[in-house]
Protein backbone atom coordinates (compact mmCIF):
# COMPACT_ATOMS: atom_id res chain seq x y z
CA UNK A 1 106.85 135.16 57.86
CA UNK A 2 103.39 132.87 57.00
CA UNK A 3 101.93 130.93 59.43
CA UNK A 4 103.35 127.63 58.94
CA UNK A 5 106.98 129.28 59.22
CA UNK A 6 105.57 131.15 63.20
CA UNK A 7 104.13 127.33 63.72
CA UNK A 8 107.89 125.87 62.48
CA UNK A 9 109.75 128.32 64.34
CA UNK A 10 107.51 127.99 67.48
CA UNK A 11 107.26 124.16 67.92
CA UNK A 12 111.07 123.71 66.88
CA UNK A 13 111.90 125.92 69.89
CA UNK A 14 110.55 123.53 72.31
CA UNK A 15 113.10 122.20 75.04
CA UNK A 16 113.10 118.65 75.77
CA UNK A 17 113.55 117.67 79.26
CA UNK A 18 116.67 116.64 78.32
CA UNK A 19 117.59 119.90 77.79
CA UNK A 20 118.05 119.08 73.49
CA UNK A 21 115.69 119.84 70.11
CA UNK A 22 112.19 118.08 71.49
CA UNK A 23 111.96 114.75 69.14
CA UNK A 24 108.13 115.01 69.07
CA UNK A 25 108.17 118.75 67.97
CA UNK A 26 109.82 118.48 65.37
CA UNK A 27 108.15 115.50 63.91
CA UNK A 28 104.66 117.74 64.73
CA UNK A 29 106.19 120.85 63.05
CA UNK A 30 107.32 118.24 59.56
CA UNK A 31 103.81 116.70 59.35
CA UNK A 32 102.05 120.27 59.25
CA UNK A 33 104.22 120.91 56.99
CA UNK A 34 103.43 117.91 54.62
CA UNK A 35 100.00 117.95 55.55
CA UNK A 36 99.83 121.93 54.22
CA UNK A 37 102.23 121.07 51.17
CA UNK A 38 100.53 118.01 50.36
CA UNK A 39 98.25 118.02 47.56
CA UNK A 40 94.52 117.92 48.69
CA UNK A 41 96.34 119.04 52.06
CA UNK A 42 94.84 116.99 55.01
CA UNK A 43 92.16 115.28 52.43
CA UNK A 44 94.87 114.20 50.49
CA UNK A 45 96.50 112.93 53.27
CA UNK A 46 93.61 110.85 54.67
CA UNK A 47 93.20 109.49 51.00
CA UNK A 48 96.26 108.09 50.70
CA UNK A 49 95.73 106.11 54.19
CA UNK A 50 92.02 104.76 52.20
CA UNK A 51 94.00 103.73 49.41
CA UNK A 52 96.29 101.71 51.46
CA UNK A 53 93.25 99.94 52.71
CA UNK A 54 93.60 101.91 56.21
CA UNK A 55 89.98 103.88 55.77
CA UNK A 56 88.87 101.97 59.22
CA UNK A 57 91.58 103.80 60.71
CA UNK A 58 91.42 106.95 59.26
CA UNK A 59 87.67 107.03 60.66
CA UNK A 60 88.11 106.26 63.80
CA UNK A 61 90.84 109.55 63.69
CA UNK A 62 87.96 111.50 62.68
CA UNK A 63 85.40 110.31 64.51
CA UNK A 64 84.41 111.12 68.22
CA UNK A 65 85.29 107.42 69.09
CA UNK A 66 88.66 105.49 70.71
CA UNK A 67 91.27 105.89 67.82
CA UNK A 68 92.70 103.04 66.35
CA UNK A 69 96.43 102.43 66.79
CA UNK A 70 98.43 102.20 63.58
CA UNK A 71 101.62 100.23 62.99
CA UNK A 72 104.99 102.27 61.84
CA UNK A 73 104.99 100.02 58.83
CA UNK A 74 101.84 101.18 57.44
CA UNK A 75 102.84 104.44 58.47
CA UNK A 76 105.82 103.90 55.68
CA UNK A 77 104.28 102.12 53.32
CA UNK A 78 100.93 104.82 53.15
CA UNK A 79 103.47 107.98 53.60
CA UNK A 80 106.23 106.36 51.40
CA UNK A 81 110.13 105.50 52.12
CA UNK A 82 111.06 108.65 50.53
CA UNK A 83 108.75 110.75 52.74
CA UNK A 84 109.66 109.36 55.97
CA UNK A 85 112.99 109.51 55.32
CA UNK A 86 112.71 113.58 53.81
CA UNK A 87 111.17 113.99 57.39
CA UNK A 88 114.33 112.26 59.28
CA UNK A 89 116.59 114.27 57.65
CA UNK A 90 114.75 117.27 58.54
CA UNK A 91 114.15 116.53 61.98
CA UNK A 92 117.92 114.39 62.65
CA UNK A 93 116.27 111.85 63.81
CA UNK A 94 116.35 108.18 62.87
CA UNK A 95 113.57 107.29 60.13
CA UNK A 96 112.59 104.54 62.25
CA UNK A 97 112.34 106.26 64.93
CA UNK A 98 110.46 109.50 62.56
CA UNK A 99 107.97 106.23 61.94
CA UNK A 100 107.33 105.41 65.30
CA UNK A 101 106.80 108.92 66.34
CA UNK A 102 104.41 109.35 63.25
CA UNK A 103 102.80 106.12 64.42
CA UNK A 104 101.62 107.69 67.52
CA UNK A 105 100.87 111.27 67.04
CA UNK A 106 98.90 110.57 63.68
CA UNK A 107 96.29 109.99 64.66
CA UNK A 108 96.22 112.48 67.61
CA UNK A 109 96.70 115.20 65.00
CA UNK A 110 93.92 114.09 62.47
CA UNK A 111 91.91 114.20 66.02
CA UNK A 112 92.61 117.19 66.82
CA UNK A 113 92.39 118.58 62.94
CA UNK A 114 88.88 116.96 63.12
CA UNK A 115 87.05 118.02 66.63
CA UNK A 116 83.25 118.09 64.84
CA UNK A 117 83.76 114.62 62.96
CA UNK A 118 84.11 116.30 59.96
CA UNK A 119 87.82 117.39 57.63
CA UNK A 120 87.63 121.23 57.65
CA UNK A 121 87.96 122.49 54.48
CA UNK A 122 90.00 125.00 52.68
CA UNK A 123 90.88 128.06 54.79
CA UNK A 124 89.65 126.31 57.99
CA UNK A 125 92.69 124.57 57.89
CA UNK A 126 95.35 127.50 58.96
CA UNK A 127 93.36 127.81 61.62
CA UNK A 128 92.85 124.44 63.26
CA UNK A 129 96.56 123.96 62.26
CA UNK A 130 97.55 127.22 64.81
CA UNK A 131 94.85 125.70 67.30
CA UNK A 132 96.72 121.74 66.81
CA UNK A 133 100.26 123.19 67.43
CA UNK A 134 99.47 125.02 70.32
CA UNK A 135 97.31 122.56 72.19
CA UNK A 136 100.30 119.88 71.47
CA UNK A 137 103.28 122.30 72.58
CA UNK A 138 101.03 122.92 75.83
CA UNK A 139 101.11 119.04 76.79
């Protein structure tokens, strides 16, 4: 079993309060999952926000600064219909409701991916993925 399947497997066994699958884990465990997949993994990722004319936003993710809120439309139309909706069927959950999630822990993950200011590169990715997942399922 790889890392992303222990990181899967852990965050998809998170309880909600309600007792049910925890909404926000499994929306954490599909965008480490795209973000690893992804070609150009997290750089890749953060591109495709630039292109969309979101740059501003994707810096002030990276940075050491306040992060700037992003809308679940530009959410869709950076990720793509057909990615949102790959992620609601994955998770169960609405893909309105997989937007609005992604809308608000976003940019909390690039944070977190990103705690010098700087995208790690290459292999230094497994390891701030472990180090993302388990600060987030200890919150």
């Amino acid at each position: 079993m790889g890392l992303l399947d222990n990181l899967t497997s852990a965050l998809s066994s998170q309880p909600s309060q309600g007792g049910g699958a925890n909404p926000t884990s499994a929306v954490i465990s599909e965008v480490l999952t795209l973000i690893e997949n992804r070609q150009g993994g997290l750089g890749g990722l953060l591109q495709s926000f630039q292109q969309n004319g979101l740059g501003h936003l994707v810096q002030s993710w990276i940075g050491t600064g306040q992060n700037l809120p992003v809308s679940a439309a530009q959410i869709q139309s950076t990720l793509g219909a057909e990615c949102t909706a790959k992620i609601a069927q994955a998770t169960g959950l609405p893909q309105a409701e997989v937007e609005s999630h992604l809308a608000t822990l976003l940019p909390q993950l690039i944070d977190h991916m990103t705690p010098n200011g700087q995208v790690p590169q290459g292999g230094d990715l497994r390891g701030i993925l472990t180090g993302v997942a388990q600060r987030f399922l200890h919150n």
